[in-house]
C-alpha atoms as a PDB file:
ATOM      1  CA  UNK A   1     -18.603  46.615 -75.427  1.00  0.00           C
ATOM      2  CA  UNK A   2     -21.376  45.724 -73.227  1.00  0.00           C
ATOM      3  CA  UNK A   3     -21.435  43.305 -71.114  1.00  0.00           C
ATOM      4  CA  UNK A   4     -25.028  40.450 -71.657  1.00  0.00           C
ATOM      5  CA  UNK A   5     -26.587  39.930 -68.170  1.00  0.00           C
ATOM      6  CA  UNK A   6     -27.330  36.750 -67.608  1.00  0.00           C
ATOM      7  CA  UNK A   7     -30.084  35.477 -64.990  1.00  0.00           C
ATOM      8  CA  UNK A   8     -29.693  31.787 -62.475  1.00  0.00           C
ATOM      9  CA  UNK A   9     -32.569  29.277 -64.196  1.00  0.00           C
ATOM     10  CA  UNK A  10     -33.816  27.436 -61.500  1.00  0.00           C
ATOM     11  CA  UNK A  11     -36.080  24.150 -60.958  1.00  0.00           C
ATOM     12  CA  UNK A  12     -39.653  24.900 -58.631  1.00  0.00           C
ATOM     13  CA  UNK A  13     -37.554  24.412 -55.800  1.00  0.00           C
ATOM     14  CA  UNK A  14     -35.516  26.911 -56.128  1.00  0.00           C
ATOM     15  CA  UNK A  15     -32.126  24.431 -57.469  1.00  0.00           C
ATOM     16  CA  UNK A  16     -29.855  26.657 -59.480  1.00  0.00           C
ATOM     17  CA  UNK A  17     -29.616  24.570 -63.365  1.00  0.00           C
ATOM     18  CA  UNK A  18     -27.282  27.181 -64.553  1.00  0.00           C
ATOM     19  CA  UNK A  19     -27.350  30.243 -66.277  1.00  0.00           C
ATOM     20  CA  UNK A  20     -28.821  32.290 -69.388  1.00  0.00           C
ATOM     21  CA  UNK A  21     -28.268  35.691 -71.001  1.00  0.00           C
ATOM     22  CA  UNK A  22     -31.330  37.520 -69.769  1.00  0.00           C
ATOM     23  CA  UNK A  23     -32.892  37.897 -73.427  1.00  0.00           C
ATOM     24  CA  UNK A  24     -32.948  34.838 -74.170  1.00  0.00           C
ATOM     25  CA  UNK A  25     -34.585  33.268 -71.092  1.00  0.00           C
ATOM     26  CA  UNK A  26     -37.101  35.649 -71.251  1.00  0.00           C
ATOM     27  CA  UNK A  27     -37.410  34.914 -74.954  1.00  0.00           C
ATOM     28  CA  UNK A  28     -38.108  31.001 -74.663  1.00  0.00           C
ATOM     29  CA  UNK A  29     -39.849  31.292 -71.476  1.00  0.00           C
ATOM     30  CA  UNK A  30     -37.722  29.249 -68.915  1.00  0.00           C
ATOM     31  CA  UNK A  31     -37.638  29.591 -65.099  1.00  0.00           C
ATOM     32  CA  UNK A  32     -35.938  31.587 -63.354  1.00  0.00           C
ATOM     33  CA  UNK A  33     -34.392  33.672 -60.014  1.00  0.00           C
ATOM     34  CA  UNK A  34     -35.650  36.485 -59.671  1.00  0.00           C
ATOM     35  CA  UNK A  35     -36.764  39.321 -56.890  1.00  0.00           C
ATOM     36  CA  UNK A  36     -39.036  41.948 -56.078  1.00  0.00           C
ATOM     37  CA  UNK A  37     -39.073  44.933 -53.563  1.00  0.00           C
ATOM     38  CA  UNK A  38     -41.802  46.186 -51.760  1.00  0.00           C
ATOM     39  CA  UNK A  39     -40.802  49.257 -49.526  1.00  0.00           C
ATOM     40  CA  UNK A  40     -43.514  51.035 -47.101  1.00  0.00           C
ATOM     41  CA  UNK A  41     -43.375  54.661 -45.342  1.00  0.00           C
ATOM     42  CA  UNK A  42     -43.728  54.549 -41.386  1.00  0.00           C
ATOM     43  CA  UNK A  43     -47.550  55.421 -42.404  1.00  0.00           C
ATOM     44  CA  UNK A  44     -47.609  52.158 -44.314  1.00  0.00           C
ATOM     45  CA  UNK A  45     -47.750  53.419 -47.445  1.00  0.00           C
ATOM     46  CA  UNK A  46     -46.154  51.495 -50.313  1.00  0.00           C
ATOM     47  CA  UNK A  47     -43.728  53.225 -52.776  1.00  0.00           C
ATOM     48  CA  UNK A  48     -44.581  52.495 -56.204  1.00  0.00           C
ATOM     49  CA  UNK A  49     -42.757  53.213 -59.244  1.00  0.00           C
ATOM     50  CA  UNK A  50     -43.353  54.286 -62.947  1.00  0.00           C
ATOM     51  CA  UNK A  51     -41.043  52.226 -65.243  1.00  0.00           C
ATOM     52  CA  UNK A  52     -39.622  54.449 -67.509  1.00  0.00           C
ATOM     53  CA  UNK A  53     -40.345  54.620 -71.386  1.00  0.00           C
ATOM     54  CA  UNK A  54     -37.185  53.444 -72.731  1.00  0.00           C
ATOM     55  CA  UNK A  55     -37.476  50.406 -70.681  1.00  0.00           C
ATOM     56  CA  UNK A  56     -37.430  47.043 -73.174  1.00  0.00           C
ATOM     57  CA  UNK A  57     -40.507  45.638 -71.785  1.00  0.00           C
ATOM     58  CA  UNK A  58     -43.864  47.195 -69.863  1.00  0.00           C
ATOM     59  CA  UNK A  59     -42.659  50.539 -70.256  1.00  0.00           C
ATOM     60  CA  UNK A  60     -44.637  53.570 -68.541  1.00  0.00           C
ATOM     61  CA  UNK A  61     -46.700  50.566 -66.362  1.00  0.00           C
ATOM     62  CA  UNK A  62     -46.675  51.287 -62.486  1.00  0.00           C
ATOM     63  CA  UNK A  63     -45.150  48.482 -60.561  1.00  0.00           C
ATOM     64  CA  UNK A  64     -43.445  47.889 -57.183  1.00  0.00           C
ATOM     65  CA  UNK A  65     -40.349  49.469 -55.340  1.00  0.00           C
ATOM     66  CA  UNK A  66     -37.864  47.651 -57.287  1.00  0.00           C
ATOM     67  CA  UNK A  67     -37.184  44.230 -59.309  1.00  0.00           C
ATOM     68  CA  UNK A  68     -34.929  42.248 -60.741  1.00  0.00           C
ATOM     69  CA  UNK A  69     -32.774  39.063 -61.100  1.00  0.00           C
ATOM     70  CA  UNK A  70     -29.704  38.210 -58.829  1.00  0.00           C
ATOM     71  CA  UNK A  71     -26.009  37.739 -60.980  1.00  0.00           C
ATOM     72  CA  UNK A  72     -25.024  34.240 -61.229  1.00  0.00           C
ATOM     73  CA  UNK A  73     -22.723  33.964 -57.924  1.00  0.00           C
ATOM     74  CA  UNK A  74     -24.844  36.654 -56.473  1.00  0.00           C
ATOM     75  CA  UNK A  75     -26.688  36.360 -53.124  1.00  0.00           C
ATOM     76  CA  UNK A  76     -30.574  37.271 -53.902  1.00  0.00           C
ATOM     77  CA  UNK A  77     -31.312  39.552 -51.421  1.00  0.00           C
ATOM     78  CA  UNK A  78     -27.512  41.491 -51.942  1.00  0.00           C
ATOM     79  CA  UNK A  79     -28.899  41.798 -56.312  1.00  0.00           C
ATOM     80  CA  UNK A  80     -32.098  43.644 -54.462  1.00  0.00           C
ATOM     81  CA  UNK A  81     -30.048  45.323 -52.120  1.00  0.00           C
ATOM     82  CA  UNK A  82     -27.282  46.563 -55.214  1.00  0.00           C
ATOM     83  CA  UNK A  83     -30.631  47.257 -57.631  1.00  0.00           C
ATOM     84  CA  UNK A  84     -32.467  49.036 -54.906  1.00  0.00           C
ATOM     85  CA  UNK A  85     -29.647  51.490 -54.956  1.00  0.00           C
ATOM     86  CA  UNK A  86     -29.879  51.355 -58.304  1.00  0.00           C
ATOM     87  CA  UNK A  87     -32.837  51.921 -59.855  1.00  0.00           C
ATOM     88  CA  UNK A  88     -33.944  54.194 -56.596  1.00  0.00           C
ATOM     89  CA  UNK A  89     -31.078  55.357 -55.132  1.00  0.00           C
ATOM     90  CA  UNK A  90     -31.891  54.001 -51.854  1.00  0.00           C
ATOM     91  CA  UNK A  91     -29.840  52.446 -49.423  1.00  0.00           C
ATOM     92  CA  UNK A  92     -32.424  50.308 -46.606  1.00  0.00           C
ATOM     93  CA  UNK A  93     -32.687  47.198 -44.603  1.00  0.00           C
ATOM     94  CA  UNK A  94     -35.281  44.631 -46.097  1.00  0.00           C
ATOM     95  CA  UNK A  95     -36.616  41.483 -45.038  1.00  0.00           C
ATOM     96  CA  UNK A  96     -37.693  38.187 -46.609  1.00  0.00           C
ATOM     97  CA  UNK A  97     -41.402  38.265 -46.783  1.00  0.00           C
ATOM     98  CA  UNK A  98     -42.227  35.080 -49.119  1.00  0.00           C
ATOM     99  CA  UNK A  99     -41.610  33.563 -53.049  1.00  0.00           C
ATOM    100  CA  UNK A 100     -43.820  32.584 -55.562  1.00  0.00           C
ATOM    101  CA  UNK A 101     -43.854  31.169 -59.393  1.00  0.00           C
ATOM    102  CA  UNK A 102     -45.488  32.701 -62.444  1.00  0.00           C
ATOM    103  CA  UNK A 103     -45.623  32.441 -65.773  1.00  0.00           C
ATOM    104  CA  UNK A 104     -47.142  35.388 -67.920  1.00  0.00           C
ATOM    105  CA  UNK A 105     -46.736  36.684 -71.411  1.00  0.00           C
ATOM    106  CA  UNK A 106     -45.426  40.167 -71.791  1.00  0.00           C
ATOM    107  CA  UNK A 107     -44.921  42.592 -74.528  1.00  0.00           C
ATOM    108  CA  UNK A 108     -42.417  42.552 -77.331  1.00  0.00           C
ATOM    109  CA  UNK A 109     -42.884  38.448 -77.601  1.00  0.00           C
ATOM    110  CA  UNK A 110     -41.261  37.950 -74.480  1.00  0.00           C
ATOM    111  CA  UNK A 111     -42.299  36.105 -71.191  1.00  0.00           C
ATOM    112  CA  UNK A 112     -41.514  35.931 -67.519  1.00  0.00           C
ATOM    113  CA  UNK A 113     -41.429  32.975 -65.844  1.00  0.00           C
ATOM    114  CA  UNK A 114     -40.002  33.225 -62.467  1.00  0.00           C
ATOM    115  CA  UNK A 115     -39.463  32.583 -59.006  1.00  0.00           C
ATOM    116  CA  UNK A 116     -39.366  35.612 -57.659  1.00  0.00           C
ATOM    117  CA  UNK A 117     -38.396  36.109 -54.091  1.00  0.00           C
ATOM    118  CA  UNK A 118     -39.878  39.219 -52.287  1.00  0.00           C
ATOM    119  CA  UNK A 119     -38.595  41.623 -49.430  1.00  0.00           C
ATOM    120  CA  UNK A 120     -39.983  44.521 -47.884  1.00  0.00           C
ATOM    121  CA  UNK A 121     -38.686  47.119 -45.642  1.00  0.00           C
ATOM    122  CA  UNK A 122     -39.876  50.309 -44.144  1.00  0.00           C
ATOM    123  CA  UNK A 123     -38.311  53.195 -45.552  1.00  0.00           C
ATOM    124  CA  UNK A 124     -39.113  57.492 -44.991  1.00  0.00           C
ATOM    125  CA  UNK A 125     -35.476  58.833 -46.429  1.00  0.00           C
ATOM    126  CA  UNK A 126     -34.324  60.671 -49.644  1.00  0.00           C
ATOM    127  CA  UNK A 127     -35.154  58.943 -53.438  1.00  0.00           C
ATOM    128  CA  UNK A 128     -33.050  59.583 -56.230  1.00  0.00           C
ATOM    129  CA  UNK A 129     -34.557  57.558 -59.114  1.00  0.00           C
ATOM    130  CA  UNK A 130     -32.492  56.037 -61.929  1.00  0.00           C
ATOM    131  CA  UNK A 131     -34.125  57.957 -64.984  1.00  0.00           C
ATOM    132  CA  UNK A 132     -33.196  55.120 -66.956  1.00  0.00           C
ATOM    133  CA  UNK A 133     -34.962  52.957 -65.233  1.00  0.00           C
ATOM    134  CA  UNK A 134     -38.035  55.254 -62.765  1.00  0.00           C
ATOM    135  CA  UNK A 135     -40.106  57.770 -64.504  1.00  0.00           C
ATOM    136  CA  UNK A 136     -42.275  59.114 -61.394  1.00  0.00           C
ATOM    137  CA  UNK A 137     -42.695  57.395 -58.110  1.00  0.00           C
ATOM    138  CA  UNK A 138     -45.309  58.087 -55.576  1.00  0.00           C
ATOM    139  CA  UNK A 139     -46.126  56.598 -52.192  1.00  0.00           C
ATOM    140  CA  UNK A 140     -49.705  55.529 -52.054  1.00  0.00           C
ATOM    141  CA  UNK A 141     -52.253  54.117 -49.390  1.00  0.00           C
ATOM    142  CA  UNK A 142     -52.880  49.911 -49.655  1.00  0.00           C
ATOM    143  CA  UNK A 143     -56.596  50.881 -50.505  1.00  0.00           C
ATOM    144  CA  UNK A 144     -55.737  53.462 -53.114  1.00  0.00           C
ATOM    145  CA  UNK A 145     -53.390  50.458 -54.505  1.00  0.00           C
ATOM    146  CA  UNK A 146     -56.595  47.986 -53.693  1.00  0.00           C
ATOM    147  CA  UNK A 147     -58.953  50.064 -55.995  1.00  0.00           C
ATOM    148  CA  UNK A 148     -56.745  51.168 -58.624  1.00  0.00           C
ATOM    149  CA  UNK A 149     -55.392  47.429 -59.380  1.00  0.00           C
ATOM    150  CA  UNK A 150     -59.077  46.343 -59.857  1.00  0.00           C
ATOM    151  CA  UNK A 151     -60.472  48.918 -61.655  1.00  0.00           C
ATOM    152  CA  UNK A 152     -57.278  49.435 -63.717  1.00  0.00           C
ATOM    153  CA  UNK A 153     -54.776  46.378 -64.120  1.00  0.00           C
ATOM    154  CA  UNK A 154     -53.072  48.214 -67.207  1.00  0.00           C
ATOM    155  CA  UNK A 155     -52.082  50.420 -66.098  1.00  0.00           C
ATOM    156  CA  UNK A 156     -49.488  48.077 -63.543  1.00  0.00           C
ATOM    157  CA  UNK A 157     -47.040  45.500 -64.233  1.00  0.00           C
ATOM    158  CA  UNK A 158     -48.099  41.953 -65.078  1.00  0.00           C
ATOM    159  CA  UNK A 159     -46.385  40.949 -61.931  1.00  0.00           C
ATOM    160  CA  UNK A 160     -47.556  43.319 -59.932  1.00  0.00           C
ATOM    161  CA  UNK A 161     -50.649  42.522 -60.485  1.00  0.00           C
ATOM    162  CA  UNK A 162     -49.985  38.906 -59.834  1.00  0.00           C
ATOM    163  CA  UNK A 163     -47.734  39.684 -56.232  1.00  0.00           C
ATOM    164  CA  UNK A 164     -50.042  42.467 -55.155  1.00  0.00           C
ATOM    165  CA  UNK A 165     -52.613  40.207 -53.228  1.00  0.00           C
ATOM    166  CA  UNK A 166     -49.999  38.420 -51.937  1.00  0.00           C
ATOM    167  CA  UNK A 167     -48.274  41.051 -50.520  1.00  0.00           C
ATOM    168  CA  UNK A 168     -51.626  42.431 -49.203  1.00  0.00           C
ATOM    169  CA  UNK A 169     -52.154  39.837 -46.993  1.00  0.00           C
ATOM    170  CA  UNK A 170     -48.301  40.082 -45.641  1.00  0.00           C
ATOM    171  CA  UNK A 171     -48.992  43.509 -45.176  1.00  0.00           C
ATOM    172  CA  UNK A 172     -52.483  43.276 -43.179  1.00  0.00           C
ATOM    173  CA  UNK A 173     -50.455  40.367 -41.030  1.00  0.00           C
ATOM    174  CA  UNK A 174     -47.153  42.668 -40.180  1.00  0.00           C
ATOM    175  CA  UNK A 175     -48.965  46.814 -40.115  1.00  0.00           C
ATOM    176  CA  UNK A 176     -52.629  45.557 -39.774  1.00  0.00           C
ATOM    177  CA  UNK A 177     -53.275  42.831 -36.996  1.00  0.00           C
ATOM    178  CA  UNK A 178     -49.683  43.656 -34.969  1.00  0.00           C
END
């Protein structure tokens, strides 16, 4: 028997309000915890990933390093660490870069509203994708990334496309102007 995974909803601040098989949050649309990885070579290159087909929702999109939602009980940035080795099979420090909110309508009926916390870490070692989860990963320049989300926001994750700028700008203040 498997066991449902349930996410933490959470108010705009961040206030745990309890918790909700994933489904069906993502089903009716409510808030909640969630968090995304963004992991860079020593080049500065960012490590994308290719969701794999069988995946329930955006399958075959390109999207970031990792991402998820946190157990309820779970510290956030321990779920990234646990799904990092996860879906990637990599084992890194990360850092808290920044959070934001959004609300966007995905395939299958379903809809992601969340507050989705984001880390980032530098990382040059061994990947062992999760073929359940990673079709094809690639590490690819922040202008390559730049171009390709304009020209061709399909072919990414909704939020991707939405945390993209946002990590841009992290990016240019950490590897850029330091």
């Amino acid at each position: 028997m498997q066991l449902l995974e349930e996410v933490i909803l959470v108010d705009t601040l961040d206030n745990e309000m309890g918790a909700m098989e994933k489904m069906e949050a993502h089903q009716k649309g409510l808030l909640h915890r969630a968090f995304s990885v963004f992991l860079f070579d020593k080049q500065g290159n960012m490590l994308l990933q290719k969701r794999a087909m069988c995946k329930y929702h955006s399958p075959g999109l390109w999207t970031n390093t990792c991402c998820s939602h946190p157990r309820p009980g779970e510290n956030v940035h321990e779920a990234a660490k646990r799904r990092l080795m996860e879906e990637m099979g990599i084992d890194c420090k990360t850092e808290y870069a920044f959070n934001f909110i959004y609300h966007a309508s995905l395939d299958q009926g379903l809809t992601e509203h969340e507050l989705d916390h984001v880390f980032v870490g530098i990382y040059d070692g061994i990947i062992s994708p999760n073929a359940n989860e990673v079709s094809h990963y690639l590490y690819e320049s922040m202008e390559e990334i730049k171009h390709k989300v304009k020209n061709a926001p399909e072919q990414f994750t909704v939020w991707f496309n939405i945390a993209f700028p946002k990590v841009l700008e992290w990016y240019e203040l950490k590897f850029v102007n330091s």
